[in-house]
Protein backbone atom coordinates (compact mmCIF):
# COMPACT_ATOMS: atom_id res chain seq x y z
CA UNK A 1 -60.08 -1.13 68.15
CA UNK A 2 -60.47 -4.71 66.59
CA UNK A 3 -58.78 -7.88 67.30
CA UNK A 4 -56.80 -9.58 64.78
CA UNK A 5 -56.49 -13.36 65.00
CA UNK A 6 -53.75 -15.03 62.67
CA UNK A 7 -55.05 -18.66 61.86
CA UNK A 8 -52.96 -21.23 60.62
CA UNK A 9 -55.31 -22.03 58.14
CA UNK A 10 -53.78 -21.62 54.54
CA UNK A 11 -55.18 -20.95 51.46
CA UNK A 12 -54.22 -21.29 47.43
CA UNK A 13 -56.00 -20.04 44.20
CA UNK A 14 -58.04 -18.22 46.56
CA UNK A 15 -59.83 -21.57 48.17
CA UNK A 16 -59.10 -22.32 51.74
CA UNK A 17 -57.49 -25.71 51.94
CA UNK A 18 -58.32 -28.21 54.79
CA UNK A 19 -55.53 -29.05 56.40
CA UNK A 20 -53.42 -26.21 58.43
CA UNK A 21 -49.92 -25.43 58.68
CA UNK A 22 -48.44 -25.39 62.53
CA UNK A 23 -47.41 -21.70 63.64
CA UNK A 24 -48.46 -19.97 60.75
CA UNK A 25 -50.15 -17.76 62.33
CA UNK A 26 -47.75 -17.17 64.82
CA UNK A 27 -44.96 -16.52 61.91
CA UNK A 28 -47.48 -13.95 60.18
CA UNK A 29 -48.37 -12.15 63.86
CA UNK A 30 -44.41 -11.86 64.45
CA UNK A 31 -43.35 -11.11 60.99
CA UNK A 32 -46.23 -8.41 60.57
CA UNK A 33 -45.19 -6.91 63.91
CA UNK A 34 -41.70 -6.72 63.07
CA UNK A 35 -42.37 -4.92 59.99
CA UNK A 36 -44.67 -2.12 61.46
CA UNK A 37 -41.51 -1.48 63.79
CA UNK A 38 -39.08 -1.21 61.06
CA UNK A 39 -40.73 -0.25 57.66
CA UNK A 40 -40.82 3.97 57.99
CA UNK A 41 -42.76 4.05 55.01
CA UNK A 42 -45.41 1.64 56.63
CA UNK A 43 -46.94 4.48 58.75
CA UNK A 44 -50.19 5.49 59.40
CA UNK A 45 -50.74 1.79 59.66
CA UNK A 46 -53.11 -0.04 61.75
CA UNK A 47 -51.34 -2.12 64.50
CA UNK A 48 -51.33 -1.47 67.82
CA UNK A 49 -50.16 -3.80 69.74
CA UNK A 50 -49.09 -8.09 70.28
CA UNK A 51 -49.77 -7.68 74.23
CA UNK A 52 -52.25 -4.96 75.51
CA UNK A 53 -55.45 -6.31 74.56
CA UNK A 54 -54.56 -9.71 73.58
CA UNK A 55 -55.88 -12.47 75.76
CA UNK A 56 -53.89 -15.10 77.09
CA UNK A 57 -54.99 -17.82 74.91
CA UNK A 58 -54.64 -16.05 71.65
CA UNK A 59 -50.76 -14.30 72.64
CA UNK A 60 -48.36 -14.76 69.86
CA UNK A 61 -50.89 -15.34 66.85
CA UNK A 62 -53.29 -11.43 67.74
CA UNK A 63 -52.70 -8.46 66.74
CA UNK A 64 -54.65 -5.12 68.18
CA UNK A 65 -55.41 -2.73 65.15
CA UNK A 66 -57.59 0.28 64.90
CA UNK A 67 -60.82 -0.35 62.79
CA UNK A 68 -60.60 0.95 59.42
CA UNK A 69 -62.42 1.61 56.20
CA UNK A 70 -60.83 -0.83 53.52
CA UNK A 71 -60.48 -0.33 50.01
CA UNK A 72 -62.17 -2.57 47.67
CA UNK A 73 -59.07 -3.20 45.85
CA UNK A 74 -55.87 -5.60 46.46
CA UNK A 75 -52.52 -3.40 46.41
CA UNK A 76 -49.99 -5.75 44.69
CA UNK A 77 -45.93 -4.03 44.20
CA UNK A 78 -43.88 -6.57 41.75
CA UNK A 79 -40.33 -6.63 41.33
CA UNK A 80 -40.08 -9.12 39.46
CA UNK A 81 -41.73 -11.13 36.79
CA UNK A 82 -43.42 -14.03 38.65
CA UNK A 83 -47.24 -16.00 39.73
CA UNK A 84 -49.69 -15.13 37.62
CA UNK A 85 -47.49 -11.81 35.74
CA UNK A 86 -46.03 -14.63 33.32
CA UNK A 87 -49.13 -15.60 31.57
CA UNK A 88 -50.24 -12.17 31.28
CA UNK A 89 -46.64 -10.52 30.01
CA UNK A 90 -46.30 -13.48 27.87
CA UNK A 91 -49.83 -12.72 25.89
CA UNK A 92 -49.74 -9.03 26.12
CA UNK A 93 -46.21 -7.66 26.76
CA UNK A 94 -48.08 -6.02 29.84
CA UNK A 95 -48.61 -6.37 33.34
CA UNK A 96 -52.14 -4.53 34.17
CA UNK A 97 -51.95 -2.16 31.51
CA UNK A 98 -47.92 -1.50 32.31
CA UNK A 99 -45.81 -2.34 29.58
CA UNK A 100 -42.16 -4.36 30.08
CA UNK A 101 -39.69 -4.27 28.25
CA UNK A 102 -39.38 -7.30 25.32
CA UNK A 103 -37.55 -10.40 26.35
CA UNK A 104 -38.09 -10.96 29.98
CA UNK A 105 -37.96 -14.32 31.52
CA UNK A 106 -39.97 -16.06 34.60
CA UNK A 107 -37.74 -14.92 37.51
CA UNK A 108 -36.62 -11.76 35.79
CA UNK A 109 -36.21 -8.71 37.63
CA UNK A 110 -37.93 -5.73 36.13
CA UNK A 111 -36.92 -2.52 35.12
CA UNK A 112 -38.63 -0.70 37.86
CA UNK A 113 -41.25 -1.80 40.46
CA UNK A 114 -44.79 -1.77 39.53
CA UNK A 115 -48.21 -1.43 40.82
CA UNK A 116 -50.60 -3.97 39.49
CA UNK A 117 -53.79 -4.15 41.67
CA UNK A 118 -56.25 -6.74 41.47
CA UNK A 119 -60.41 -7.03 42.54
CA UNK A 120 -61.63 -8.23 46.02
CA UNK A 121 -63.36 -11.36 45.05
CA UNK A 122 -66.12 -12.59 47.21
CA UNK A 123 -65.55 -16.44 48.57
CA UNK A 124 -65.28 -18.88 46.05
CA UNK A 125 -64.21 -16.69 43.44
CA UNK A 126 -61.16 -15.57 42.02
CA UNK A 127 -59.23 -12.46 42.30
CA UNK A 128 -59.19 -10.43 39.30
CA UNK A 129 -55.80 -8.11 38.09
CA UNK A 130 -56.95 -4.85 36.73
CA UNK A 131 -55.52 -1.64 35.66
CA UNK A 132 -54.56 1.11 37.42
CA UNK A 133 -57.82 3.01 35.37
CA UNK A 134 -60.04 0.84 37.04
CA UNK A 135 -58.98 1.46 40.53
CA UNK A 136 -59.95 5.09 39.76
CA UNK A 137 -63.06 4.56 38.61
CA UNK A 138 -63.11 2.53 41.83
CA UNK A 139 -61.87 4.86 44.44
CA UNK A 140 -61.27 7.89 42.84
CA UNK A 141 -58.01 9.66 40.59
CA UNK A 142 -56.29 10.89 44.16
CA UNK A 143 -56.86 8.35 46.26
CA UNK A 144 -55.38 5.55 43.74
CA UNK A 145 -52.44 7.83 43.03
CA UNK A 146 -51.73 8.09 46.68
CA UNK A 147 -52.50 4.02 46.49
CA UNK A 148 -50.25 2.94 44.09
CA UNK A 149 -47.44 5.98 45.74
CA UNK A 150 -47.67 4.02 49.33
CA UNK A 151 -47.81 0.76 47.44
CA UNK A 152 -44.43 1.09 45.97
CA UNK A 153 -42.81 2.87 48.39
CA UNK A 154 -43.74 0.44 50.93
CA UNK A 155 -41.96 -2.50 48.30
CA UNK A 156 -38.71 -0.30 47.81
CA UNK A 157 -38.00 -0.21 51.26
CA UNK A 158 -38.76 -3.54 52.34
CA UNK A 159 -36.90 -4.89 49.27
CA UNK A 160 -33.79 -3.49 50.43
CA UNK A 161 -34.31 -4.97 54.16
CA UNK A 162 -34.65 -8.00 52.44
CA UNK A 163 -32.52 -8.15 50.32
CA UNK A 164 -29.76 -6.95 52.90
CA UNK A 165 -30.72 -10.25 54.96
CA UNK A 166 -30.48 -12.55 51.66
CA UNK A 167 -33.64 -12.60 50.45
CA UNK A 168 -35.71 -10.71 47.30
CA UNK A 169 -39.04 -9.93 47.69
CA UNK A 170 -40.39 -10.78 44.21
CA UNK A 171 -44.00 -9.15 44.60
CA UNK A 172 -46.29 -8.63 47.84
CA UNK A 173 -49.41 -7.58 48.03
CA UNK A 174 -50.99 -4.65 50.96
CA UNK A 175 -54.57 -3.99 52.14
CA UNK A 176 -55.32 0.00 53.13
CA UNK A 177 -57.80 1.49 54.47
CA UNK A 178 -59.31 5.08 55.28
CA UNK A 179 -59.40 5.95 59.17
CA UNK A 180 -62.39 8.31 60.43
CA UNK A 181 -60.39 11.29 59.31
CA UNK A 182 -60.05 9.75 55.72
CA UNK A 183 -56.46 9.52 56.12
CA UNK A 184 -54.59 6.47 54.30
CA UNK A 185 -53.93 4.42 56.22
CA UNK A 186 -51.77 0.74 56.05
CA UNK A 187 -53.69 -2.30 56.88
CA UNK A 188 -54.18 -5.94 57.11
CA UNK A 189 -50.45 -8.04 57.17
CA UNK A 190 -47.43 -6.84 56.31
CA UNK A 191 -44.94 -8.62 54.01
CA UNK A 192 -45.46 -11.77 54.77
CA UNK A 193 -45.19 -15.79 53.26
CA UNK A 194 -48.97 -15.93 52.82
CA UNK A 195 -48.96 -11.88 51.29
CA UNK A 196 -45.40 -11.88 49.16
CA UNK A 197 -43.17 -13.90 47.43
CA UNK A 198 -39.37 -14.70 49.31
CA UNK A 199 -36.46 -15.66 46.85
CA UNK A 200 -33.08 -16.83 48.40
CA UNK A 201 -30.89 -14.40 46.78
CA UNK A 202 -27.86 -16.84 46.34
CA UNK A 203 -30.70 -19.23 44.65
CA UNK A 204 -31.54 -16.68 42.23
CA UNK A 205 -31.51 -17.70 38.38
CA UNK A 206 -33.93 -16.26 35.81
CA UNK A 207 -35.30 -18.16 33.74
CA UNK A 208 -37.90 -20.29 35.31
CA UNK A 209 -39.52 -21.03 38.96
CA UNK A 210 -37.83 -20.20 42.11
CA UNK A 211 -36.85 -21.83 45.06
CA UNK A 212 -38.65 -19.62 47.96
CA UNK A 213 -39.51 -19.07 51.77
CA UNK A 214 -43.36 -18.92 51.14
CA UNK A 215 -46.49 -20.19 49.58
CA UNK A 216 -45.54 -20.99 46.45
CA UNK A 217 -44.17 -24.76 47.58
CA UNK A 218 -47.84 -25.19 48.82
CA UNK A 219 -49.50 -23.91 45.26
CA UNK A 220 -47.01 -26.29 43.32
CA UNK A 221 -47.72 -29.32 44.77
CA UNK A 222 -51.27 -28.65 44.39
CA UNK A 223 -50.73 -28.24 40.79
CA UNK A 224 -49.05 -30.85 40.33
CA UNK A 225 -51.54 -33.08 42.11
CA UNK A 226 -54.21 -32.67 39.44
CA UNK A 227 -56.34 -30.25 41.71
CA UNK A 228 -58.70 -28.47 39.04
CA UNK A 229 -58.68 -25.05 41.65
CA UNK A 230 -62.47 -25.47 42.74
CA UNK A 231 -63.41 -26.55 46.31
CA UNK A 232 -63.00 -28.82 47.97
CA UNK A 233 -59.12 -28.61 48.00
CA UNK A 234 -57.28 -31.76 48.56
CA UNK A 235 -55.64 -32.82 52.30
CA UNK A 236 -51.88 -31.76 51.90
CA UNK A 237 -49.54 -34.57 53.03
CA UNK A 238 -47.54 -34.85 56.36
CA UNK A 239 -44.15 -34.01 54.58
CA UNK A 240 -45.75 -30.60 52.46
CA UNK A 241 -47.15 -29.72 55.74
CA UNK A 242 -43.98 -29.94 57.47
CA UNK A 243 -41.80 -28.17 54.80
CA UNK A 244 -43.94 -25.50 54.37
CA UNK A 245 -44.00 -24.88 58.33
CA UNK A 246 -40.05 -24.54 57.23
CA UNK A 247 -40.10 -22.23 54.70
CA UNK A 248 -42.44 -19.80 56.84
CA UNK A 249 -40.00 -20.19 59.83
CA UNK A 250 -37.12 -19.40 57.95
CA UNK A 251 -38.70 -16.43 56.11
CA UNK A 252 -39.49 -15.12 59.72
CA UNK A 253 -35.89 -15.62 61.39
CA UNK A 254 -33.20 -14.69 58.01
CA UNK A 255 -35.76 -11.78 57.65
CA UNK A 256 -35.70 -10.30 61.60
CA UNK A 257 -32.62 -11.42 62.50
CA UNK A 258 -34.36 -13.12 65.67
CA UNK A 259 -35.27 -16.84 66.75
CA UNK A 260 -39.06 -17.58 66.42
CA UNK A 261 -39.07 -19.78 69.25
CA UNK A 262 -38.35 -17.15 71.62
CA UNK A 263 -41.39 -15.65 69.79
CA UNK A 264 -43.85 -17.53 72.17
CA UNK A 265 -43.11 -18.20 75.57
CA UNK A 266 -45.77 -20.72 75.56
CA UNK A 267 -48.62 -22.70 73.67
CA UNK A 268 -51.15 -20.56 71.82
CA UNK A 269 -54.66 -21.48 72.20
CA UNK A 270 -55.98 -25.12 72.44
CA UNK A 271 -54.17 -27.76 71.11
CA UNK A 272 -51.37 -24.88 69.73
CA UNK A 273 -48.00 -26.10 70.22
CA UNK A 274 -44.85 -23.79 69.39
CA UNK A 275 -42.27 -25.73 67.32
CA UNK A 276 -38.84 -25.70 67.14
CA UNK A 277 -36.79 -23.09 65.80
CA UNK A 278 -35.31 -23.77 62.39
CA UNK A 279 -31.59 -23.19 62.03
């Protein structure tokens, strides 16, 4: 059994940036924890448990998960053409080695879902989209077919929760892992603002960007500041800081159902202070 800590730490272009966002890792302990409760497709997964295990100090923001062997490969479902599909669909008419249909638009929902992995890149570097061949040179024929099969079934469902609560879950990525018996097996976060992409479904308008309940306000204002992707990353201002803290919050709460300040019953760790609830 391992312990998983939730920081609130955030990162962008795959550089960590300096300055944290409060509670997010307490909104990506709940949210993941939610989802291993209601997602059937999400099983064998990992988690254990929020309380048994956890210490005091780190309740709210730990998960307990049972030690796996992960795949070298990230697990990304889209629904939709969005991030870094544009660019590539634009060029190619292709998404990893999937073709789409002529004619799409930034925002556009596609045809069907698809699987379009990408490569683990060590720190500093940049992930990597691939196609499904070279997952199977990677892993092996069966094992990516039963890959990209969990991958997508694990999008369809939670696309429908989702989108019964207001929301469409534009892309996500997983993490999976083999357990001792080689089985499978679900790992890592679950459908969360740092791992997926939230639309407001009344917001919805192909066409262009999206308004959304995740990351993506963080990565925009770093683009627009200038920020060439390399490290060091720039401080984020008070007022990004805050609104992103909002969109996580909300993602958590229209998602569940449930109030994320009754999420912690107290501070979490050192100098960890539970905010308000967002209506």
């Amino acid at each position: 059994r391992l312990l998983m800590v939730a920081s609130d730490r955030i990162s962008a272009y795959d550089v960590v940036l300096p300055t944290p966002i409060p509670d997010k890792g307490a909104v990506l302990t709940a949210l993941s924890a939610w989802w291993f409760g209601t997602l059937e497709a999400a099983s064998p997964h990992h988690f254990e448990s929020v309380d048994e295990g956890v210490p005091e100090e780190l309740r709210g923001r730990a998960m307990v998960v049972r030690g796996l062997s992960i795949l070298p490969v990230e697990c990304v479902a889209r629904g939709y053409l969005a991030g870094s599909a544009v660019r590539e669909y634009a060029e190619t008419g292709r998404v990893c080695g999937v073709p789409l249909p002529p004619g799409l638009r930034e925002g556009d929902r596609l045809p069907e879902p698809i699987f379009t992995p990408a490569t683990k890149a060590e720190a500093g570097a940049h992930d990597e989209n691939i196609a499904f061949d070279a997952v199977v040179l990677d892993v092996g024929g069966p094992l990516a077919e039963h890959v990209r099969e969990r991958t997508l079934s694990i999008y369809r469902e939670g696309a429908a929760i989702a989108e019964r609560a207001g929301i469409l879950l534009a892309d996500t990525k997983f993490e999976f892992g083999l357990d001792e018996a080689g089985v499978l097996t679900l790992a890592d976060e679950v459908l969360t603002p740092d791992s997926s992409r939230f639309w407001p479904a009344g917001s919805w308008r192909p066409g262009g960007p999206q308004p959304s309940y995740d990351k993506q306000f963080v990565r925009d204002w770093l683009t627009a500041s200038g920020w060439d992707r390399m490290p060091p990353a720039p401080e984020l201002p008070a007022d990004v800081v805050g609104a992103t803290r909002e969109r996580y919050v909300t993602a958590y709460e229209r998602l569940t159902g449930l109030s994320f300040a009754a999420w912690l019953p107290a501070g979490c760790g050192e100098g960890y202070s539970l905010g308000a609830s967002v209506d």
